[in-house]
Protein backbone atom coordinates (compact mmCIF):
# COMPACT_ATOMS: atom_id res chain seq x y z
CA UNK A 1 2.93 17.83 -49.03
CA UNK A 2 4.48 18.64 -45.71
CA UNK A 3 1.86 19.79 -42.97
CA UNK A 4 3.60 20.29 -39.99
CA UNK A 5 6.16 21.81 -39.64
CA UNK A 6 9.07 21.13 -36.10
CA UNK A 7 10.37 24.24 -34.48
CA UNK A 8 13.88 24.00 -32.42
CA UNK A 9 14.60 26.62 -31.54
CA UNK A 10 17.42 24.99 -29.12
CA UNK A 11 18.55 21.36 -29.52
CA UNK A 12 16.62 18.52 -28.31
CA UNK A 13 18.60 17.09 -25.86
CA UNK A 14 19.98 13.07 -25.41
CA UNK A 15 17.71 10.90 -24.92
CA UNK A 16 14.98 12.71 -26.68
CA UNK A 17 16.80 13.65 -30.07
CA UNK A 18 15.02 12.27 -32.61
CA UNK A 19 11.88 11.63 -30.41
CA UNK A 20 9.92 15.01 -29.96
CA UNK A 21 10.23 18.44 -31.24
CA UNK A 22 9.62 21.55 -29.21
CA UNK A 23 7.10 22.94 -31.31
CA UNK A 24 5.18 21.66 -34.27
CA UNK A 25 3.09 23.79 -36.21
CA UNK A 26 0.15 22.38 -38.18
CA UNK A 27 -0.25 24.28 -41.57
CA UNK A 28 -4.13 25.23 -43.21
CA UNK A 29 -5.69 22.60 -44.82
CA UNK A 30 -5.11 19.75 -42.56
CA UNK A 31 -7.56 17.07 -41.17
CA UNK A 32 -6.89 16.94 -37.34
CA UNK A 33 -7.42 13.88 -35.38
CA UNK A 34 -7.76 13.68 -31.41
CA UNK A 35 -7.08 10.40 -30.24
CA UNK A 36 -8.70 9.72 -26.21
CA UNK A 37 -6.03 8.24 -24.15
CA UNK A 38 -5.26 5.01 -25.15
CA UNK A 39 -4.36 2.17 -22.52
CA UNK A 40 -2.00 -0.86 -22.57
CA UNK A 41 -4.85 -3.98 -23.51
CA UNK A 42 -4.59 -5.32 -26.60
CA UNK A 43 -8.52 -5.40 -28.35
CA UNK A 44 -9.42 -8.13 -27.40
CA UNK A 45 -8.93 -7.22 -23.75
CA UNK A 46 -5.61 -8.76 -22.42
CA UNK A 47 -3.59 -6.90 -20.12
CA UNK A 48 0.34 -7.28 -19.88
CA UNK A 49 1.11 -6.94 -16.45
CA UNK A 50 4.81 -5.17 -17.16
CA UNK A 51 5.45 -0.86 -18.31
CA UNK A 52 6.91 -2.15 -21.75
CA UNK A 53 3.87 -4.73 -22.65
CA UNK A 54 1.47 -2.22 -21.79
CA UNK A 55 3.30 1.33 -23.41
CA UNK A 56 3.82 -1.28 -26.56
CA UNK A 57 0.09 -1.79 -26.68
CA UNK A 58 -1.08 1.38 -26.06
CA UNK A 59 0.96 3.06 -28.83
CA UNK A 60 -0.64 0.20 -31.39
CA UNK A 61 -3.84 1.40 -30.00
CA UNK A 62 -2.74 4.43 -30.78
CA UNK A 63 -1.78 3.68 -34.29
CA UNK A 64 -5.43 1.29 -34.76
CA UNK A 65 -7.23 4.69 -34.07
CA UNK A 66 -4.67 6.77 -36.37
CA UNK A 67 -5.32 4.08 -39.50
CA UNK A 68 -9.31 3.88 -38.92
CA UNK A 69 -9.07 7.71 -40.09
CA UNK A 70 -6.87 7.01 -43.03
CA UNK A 71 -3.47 8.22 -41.10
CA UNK A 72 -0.07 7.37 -39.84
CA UNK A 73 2.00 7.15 -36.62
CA UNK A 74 4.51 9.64 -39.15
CA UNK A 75 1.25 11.94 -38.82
CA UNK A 76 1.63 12.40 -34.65
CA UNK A 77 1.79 16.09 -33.91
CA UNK A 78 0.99 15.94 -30.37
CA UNK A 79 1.69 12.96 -27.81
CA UNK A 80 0.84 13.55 -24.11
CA UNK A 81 1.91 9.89 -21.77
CA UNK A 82 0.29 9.74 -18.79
CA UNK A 83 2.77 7.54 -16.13
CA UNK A 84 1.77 6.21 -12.89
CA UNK A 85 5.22 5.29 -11.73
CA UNK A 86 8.36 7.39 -12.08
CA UNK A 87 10.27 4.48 -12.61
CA UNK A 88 9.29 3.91 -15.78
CA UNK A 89 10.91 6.76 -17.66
CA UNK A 90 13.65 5.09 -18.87
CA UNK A 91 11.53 2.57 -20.62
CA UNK A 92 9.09 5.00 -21.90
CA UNK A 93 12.10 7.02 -23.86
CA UNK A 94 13.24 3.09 -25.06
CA UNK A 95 9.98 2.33 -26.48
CA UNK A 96 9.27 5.88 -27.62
CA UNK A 97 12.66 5.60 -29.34
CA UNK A 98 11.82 2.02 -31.25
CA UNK A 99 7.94 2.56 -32.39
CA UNK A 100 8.16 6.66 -33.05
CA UNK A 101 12.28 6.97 -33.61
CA UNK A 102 11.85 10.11 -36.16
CA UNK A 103 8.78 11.38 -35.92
CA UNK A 104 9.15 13.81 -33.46
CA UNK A 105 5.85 15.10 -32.33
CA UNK A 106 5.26 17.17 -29.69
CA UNK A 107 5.34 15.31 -26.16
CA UNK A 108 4.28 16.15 -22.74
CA UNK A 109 5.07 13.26 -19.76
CA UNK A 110 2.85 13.66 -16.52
CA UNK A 111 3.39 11.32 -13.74
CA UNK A 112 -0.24 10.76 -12.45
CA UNK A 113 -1.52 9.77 -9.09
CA UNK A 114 -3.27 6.57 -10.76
CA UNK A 115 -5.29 5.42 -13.94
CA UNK A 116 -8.76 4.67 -14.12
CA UNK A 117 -7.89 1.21 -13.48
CA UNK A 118 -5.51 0.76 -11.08
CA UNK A 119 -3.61 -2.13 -13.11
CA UNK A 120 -3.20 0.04 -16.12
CA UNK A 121 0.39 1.79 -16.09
CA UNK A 122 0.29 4.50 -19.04
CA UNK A 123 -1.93 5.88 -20.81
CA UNK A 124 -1.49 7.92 -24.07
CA UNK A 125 -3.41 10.57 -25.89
CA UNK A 126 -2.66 12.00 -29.15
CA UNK A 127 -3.45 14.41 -31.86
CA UNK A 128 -2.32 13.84 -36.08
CA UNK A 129 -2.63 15.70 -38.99
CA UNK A 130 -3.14 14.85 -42.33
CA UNK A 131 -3.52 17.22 -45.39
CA UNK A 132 -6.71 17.36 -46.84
CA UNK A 133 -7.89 15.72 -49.28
């Protein structure tokens, strides 16, 4: 059973085909799950010091959370990254592209003024839906 459903109304443009939708629309009957923002350390606490180490992680954070309530990365509807360098775009949409290539949820990219802590380089929030059971 399908429980979003993507809205396009206009074509996703290169290099985000594939990687977000404009809209998606959650149908009735669906758990929703709001994941706080994730950060790049791995659980047991170690920090890559480089964007792609840390994005990496945080997006299997992201996924731990999603599979402790019986869901799936495939189940993203909303994705909001959090960047504190500009710079780091490019390898945002390259690791967007290899861990949520065809998913397409919707996604929102704010550069920030600085993290919580100030060695932490992205942070990621989310929200999934599932059908009911």
């Amino acid at each position: 059973m399908t429980i979003s459903v993507r809205h396009d109304p206009f074509p996703v443009q290169e290099p985000y085909h594939g990687i977000y939708a404009h809209g998606v629309e959650t149908l009735e009957a669906a758990r929703l799950l709001h994941i706080s923002g994730q950060v790049g350390a791995a659980p047991g606490g170690a920090l890559p010091t480089d964007f792609d180490g840390q994005c990496r992680n945080a997006l299997l954070n992201v996924q731990r959370v999603l599979s402790s309530a019986d869901m799936e990365i495939s189940d993203l509807v909303k994705v909001t990254f959090f960047l504190v360098r500009p710079d780091d775009m490019d390898d945002l949409v390259a690791v967007r592209k290899a861990m949520l290539d065809g998913v397409r949820p919707a996604v929102t990219t704010v550069f920030v003024a600085g993290l919580v802590n100030p060695d932490w380089l992205v942070e990621i929030e989310a929200v999934a839906a599932r059908p009911s059971a």
